[in-house]
N, C-alpha and C. Protein backbone atom coordinates (compact mmCIF):
# COMPACT_ATOMS: atom_id res chain seq x y z
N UNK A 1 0.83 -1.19 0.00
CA UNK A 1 0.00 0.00 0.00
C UNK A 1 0.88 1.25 0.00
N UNK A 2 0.67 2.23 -0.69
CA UNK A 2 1.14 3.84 -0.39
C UNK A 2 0.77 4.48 0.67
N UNK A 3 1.61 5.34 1.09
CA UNK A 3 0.96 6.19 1.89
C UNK A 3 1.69 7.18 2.14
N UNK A 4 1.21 8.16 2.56
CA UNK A 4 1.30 9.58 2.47
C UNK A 4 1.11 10.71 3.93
N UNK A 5 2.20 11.25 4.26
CA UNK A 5 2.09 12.22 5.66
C UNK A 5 2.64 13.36 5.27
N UNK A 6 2.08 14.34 5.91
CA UNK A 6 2.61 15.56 5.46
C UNK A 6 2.44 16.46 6.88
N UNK A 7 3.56 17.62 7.08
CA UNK A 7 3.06 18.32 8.11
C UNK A 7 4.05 19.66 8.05
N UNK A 8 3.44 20.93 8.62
CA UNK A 8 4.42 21.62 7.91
C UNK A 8 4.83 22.75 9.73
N UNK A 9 6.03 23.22 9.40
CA UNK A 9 6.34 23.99 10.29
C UNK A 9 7.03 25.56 9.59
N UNK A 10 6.80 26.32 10.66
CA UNK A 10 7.23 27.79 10.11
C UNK A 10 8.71 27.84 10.92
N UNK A 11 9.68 28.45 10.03
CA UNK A 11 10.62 28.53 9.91
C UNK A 11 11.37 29.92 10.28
N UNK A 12 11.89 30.04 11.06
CA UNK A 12 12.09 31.67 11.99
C UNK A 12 13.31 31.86 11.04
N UNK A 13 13.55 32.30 9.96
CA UNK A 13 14.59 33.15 9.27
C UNK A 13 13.57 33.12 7.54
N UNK A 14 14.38 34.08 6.60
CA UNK A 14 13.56 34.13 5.55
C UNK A 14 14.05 33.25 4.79
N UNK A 15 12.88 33.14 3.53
CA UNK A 15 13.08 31.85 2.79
C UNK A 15 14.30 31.46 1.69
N UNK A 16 15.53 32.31 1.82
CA UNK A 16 16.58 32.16 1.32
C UNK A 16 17.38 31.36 1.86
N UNK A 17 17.41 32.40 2.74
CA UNK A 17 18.07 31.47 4.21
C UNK A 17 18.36 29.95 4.23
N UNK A 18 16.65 29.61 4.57
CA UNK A 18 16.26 28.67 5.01
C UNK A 18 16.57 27.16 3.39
N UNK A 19 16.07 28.03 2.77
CA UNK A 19 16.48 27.11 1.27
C UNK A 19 18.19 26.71 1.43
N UNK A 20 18.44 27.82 1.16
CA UNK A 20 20.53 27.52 0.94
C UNK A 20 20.94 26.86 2.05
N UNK A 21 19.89 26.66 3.03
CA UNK A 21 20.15 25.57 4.52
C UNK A 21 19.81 23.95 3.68
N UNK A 22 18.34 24.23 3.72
CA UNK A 22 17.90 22.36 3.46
C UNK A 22 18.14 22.08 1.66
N UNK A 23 19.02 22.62 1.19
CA UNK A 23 19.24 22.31 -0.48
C UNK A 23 20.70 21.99 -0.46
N UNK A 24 21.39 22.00 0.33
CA UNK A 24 22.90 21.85 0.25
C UNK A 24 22.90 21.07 1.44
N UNK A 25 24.57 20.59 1.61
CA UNK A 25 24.74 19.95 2.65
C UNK A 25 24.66 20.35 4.14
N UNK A 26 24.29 21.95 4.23
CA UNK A 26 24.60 22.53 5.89
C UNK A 26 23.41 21.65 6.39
N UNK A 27 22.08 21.43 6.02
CA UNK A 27 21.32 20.75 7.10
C UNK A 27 22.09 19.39 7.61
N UNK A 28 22.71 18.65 6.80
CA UNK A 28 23.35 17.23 7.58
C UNK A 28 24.41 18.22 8.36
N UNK A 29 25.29 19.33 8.01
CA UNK A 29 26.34 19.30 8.96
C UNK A 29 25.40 20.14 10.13
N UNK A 30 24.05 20.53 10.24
CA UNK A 30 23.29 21.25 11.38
C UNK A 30 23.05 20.15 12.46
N UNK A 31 22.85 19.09 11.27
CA UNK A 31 22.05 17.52 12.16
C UNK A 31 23.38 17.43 12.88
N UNK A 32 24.41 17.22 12.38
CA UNK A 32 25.96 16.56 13.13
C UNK A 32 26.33 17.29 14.48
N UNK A 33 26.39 18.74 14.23
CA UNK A 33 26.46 19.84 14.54
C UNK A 33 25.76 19.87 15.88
N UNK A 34 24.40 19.72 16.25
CA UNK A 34 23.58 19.58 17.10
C UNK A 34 22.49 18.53 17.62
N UNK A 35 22.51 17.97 16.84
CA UNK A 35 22.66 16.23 17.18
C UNK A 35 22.93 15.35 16.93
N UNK A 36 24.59 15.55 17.11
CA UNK A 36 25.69 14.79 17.25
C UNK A 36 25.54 13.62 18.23
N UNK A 37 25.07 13.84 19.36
CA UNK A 37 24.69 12.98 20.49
C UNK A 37 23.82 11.83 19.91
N UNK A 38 22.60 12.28 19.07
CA UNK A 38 21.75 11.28 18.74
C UNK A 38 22.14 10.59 17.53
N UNK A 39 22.43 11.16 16.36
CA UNK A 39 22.74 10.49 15.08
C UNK A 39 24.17 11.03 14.56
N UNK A 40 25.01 9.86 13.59
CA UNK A 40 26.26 10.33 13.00
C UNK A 40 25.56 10.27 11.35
N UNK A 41 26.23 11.50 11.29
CA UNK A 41 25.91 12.26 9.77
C UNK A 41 27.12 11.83 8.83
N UNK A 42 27.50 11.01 7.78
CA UNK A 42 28.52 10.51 6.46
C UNK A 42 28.09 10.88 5.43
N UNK A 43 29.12 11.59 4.86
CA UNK A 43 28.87 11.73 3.54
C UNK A 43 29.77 10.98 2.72
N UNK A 44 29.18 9.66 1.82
CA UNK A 44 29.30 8.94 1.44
C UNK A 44 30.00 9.15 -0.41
N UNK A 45 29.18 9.89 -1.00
CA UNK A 45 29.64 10.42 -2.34
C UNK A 45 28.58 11.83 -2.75
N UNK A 46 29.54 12.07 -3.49
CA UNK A 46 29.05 13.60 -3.91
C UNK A 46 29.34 14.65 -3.70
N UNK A 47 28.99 15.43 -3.72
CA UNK A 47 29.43 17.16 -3.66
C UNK A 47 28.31 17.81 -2.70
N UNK A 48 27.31 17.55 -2.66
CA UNK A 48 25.98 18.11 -1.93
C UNK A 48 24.69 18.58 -2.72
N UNK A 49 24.99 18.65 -3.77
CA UNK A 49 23.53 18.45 -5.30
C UNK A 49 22.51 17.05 -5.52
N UNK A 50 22.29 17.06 -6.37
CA UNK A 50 21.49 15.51 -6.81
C UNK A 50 22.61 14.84 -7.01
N UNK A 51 22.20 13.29 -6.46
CA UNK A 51 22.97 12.61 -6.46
C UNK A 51 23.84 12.42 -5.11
N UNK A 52 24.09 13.10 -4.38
CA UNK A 52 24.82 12.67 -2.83
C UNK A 52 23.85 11.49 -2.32
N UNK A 53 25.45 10.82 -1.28
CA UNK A 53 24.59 10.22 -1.08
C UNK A 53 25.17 10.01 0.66
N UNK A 54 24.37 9.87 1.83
CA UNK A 54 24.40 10.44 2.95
C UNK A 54 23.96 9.17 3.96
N UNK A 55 25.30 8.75 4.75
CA UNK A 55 24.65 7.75 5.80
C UNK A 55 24.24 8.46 6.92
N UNK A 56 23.47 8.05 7.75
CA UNK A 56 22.25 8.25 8.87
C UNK A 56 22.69 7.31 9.90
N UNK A 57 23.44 7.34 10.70
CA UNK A 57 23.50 6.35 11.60
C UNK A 57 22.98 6.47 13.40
N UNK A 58 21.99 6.28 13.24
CA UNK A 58 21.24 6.58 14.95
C UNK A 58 22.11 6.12 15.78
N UNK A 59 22.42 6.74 17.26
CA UNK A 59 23.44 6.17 18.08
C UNK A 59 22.24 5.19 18.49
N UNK A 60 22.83 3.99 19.58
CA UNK A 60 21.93 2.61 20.19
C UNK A 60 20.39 3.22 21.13
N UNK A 61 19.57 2.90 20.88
CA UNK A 61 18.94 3.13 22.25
C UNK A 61 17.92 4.52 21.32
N UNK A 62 18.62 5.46 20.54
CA UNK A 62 18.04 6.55 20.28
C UNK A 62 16.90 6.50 19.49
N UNK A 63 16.59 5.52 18.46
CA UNK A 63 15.99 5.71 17.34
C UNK A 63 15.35 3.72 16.77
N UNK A 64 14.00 3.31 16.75
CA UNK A 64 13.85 2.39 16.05
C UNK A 64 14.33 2.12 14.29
N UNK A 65 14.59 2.83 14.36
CA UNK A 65 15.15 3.14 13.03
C UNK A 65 16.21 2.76 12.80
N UNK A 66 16.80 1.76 11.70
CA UNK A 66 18.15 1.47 11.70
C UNK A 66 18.92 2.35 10.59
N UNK A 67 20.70 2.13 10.84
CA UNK A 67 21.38 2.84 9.61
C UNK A 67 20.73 2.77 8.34
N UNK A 68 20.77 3.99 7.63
CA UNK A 68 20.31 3.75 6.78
C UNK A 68 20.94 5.37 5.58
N UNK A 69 21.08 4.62 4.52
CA UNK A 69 21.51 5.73 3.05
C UNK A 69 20.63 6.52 2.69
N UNK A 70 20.68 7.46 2.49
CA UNK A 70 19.81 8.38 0.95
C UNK A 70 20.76 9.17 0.59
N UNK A 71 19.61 9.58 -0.58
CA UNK A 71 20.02 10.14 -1.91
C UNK A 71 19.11 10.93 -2.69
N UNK A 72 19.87 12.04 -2.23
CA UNK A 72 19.24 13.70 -3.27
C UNK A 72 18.79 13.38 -4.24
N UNK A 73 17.70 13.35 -5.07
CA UNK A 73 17.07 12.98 -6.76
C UNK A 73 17.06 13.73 -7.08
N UNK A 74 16.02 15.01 -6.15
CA UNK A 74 15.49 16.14 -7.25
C UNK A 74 16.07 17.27 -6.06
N UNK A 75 16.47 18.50 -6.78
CA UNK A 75 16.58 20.05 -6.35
C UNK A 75 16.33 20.72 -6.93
N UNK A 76 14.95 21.15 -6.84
CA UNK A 76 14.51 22.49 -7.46
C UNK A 76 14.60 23.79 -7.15
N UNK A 77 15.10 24.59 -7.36
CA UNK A 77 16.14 25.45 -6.91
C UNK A 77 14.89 27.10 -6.83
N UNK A 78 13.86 25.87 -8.24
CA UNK A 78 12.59 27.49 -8.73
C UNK A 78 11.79 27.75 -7.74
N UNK A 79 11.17 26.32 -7.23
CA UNK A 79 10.35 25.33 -7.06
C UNK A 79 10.96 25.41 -5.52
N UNK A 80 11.88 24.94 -5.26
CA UNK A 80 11.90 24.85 -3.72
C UNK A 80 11.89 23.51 -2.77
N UNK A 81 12.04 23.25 -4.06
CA UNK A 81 11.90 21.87 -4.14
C UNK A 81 12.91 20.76 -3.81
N UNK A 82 12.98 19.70 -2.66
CA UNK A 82 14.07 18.91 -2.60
C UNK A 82 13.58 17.35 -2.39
N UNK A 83 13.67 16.31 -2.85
CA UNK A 83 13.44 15.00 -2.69
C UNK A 83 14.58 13.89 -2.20
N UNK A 84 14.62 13.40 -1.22
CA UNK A 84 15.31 12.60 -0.57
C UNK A 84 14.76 11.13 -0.55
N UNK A 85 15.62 9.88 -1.21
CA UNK A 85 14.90 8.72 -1.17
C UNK A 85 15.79 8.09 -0.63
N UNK A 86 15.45 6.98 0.42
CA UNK A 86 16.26 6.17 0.99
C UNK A 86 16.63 5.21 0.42
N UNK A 87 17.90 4.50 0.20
CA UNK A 87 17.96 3.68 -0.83
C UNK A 87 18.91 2.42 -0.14
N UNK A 88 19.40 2.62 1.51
CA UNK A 88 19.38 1.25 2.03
C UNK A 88 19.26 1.32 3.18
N UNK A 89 18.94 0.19 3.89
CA UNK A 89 18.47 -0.10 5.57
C UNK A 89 17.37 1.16 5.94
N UNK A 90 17.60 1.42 6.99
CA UNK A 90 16.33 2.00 7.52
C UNK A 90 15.29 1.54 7.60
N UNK A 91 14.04 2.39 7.32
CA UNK A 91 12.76 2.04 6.98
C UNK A 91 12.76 0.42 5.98
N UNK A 92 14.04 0.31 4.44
CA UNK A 92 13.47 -0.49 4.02
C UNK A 92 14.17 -1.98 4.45
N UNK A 93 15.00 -2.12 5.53
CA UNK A 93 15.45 -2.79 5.94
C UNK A 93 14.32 -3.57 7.41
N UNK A 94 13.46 -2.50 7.51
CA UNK A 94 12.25 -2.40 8.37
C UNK A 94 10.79 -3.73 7.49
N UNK A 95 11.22 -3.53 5.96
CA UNK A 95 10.20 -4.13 5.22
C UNK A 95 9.56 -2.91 4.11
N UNK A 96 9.68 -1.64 4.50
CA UNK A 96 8.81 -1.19 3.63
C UNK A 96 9.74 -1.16 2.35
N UNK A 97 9.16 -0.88 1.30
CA UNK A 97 9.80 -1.11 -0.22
C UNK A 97 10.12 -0.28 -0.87
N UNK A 98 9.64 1.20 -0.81
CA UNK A 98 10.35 2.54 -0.69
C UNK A 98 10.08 3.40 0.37
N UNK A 99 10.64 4.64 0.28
CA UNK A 99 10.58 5.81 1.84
C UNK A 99 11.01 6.96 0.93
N UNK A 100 10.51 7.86 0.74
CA UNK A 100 10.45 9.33 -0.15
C UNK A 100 10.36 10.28 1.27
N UNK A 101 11.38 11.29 1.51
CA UNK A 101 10.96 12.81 2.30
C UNK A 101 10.86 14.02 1.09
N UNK A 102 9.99 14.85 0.80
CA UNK A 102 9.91 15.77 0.06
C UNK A 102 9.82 17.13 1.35
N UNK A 103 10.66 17.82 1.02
CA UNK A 103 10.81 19.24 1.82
C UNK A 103 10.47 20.81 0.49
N UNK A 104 9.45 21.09 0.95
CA UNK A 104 8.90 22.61 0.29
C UNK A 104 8.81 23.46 0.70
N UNK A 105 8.98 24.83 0.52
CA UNK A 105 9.32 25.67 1.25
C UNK A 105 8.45 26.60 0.21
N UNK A 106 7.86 27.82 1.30
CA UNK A 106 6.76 28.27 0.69
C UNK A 106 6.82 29.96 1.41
N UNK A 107 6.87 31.09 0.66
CA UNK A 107 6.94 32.53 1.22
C UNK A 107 5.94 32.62 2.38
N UNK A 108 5.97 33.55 3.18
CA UNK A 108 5.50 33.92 4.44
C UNK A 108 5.01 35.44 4.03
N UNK A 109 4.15 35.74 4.75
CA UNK A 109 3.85 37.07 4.57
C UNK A 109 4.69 38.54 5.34
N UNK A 110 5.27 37.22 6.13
CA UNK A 110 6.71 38.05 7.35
C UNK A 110 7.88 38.11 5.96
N UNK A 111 8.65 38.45 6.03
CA UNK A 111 10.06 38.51 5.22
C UNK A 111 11.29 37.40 6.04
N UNK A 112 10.83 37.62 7.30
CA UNK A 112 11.78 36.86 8.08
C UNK A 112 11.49 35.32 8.28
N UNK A 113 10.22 34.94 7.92
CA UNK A 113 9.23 33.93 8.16
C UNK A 113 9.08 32.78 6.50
N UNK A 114 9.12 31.56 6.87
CA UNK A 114 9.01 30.92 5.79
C UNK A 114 8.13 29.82 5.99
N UNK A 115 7.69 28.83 5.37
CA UNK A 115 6.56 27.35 5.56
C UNK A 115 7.49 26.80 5.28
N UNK A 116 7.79 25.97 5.66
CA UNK A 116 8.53 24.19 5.46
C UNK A 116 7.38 23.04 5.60
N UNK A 117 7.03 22.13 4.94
CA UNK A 117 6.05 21.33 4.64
C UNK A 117 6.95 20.45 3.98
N UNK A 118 6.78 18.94 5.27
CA UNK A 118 8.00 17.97 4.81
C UNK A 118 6.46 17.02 4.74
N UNK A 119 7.08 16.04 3.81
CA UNK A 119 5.97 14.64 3.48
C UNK A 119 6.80 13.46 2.96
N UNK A 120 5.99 12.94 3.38
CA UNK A 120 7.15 11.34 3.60
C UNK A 120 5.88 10.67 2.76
N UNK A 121 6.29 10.13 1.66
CA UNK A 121 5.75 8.86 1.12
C UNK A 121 6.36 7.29 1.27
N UNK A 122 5.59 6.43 1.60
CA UNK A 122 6.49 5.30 1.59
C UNK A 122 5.12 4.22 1.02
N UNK A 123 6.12 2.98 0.69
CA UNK A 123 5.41 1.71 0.19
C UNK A 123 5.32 1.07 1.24
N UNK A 124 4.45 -0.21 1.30
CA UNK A 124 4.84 -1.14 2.40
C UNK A 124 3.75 -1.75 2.32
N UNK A 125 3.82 -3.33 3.27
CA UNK A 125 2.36 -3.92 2.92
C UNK A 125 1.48 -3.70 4.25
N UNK A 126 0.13 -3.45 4.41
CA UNK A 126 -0.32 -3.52 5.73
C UNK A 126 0.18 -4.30 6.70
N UNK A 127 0.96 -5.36 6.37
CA UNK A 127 1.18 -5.97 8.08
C UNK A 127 2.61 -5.38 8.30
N UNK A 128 3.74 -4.91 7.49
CA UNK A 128 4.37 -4.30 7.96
C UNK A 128 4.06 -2.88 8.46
N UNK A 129 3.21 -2.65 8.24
CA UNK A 129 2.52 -0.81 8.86
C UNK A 129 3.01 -1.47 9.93
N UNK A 130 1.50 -2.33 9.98
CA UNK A 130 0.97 -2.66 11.26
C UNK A 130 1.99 -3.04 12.47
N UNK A 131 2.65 -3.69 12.21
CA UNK A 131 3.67 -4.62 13.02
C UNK A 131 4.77 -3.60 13.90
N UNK A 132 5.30 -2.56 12.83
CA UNK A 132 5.71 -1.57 12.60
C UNK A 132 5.97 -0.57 14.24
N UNK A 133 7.44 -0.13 14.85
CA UNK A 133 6.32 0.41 15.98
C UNK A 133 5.99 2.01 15.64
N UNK A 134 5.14 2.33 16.18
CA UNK A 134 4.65 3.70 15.88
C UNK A 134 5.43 4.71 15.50
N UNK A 135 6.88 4.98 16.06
CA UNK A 135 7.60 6.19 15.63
C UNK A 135 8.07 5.88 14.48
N UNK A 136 8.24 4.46 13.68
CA UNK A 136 8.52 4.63 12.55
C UNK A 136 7.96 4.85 11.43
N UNK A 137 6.32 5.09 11.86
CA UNK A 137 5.06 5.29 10.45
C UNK A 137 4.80 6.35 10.67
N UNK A 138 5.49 7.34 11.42
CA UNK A 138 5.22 8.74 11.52
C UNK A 138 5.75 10.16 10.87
N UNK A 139 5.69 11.09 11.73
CA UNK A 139 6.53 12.03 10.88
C UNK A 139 7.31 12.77 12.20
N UNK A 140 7.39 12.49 13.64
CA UNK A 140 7.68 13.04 14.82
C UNK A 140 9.13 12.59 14.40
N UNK A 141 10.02 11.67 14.16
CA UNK A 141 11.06 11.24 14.08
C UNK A 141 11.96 12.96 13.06
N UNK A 142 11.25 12.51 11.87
CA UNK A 142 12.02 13.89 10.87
C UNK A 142 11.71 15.09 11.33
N UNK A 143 10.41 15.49 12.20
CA UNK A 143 10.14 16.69 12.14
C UNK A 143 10.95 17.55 13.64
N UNK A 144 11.22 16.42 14.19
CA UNK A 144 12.29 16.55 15.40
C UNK A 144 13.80 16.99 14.99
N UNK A 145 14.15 16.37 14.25
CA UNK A 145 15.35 17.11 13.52
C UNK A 145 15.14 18.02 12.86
N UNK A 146 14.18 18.35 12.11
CA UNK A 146 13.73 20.02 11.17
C UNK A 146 13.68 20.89 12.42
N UNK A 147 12.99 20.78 13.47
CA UNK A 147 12.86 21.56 14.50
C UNK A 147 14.06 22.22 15.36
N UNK A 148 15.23 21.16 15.43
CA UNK A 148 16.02 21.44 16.23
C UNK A 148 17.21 22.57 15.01
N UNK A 149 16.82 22.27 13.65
CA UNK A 149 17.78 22.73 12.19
C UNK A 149 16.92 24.03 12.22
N UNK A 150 15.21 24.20 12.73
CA UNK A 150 14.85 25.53 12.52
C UNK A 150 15.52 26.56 13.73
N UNK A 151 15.58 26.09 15.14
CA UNK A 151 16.13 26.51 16.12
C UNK A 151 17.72 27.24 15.63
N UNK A 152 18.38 26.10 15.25
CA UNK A 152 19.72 26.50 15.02
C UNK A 152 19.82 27.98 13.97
N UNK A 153 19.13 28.23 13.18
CA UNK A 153 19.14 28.98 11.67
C UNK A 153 18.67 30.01 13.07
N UNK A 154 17.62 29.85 13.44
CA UNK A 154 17.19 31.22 14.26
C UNK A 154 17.83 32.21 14.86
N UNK A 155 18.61 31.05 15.89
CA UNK A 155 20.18 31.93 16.82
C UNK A 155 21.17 32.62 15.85
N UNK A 156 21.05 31.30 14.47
CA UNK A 156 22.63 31.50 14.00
C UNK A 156 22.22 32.61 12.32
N UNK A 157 21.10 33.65 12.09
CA UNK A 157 20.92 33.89 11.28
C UNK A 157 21.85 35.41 10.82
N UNK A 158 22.42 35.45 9.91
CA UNK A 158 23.48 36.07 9.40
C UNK A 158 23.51 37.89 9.59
């Protein structure tokens, strides 16, 4: 079955900012950077465009979630657009058969203010949902790290 989550948070710096953050590599070195404690951030191949490709490694205890790869597809630079697909362990080492994060970013009527609206598509069959434990069919896991990457941009805005 498909399925589909979406949820969006506002972003305390303006939407340049915040783009030249989650379109390049500074969001993994924000993740390393400030939660270092919880997950180790690798960059595996690439430059930081389409095509990188980025290990995720949860420290023990932190995360149901196991190590796991992705890889930049799309950056739309017009658009705002960024697509991240996992392409080993993790989620599909979990059973599901793909895992898509799409991050959009959308003007604010503030100048300083932006929308971030992340959505996670993934495959999988109902009994792996099901079986599944809850933080991994969610969106609290990613939106916990966007949160702590919106925090950081806030203090650290230029």
């Amino acid at each position: 079955m498909f399925y589909k989550l979406s949820e969006e948070v506002e972003v305390k710096t303006s939407i340049s900012e915040a783009w030249e953050a989650y379109s390049t590599l500074k969001l993994a070195m924000i993740t390393q950077s400030e939660l270092g404690h919880l997950f180790g951030v690798e960059i595996l191949e690439g430059d930081g465009g389409v095509g990188i490709v980025i290990q995720v490694t949860p420290h023990p205890g932190v995360s149901k979630i196991p190590t796991y790869k992705e890889k930049f597809t799309n950056i739309d630079h017009e658009k705002r657009v960024k697509v991240v697909d996992l392409i080993e362990g993790g989620h599909l080492e979990l059973g599901f058969t793909s895992y898509r994060i799409i991050g959009e970013f959308f003007e604010n009527q503030k100048e300083d203010l932006c929308i971030l609206r992340i959505t996670v598509e993934y495959e999988a069959s109902e009994d792996v949902v099901a079986n599944a434990d809850a933080s991994v069919v969610t969106l609290e896991w990613i939106m916990n790290i966007f949160k702590v990457a919106n925090q950081y941009m806030a203090k650290n805005q230029n």
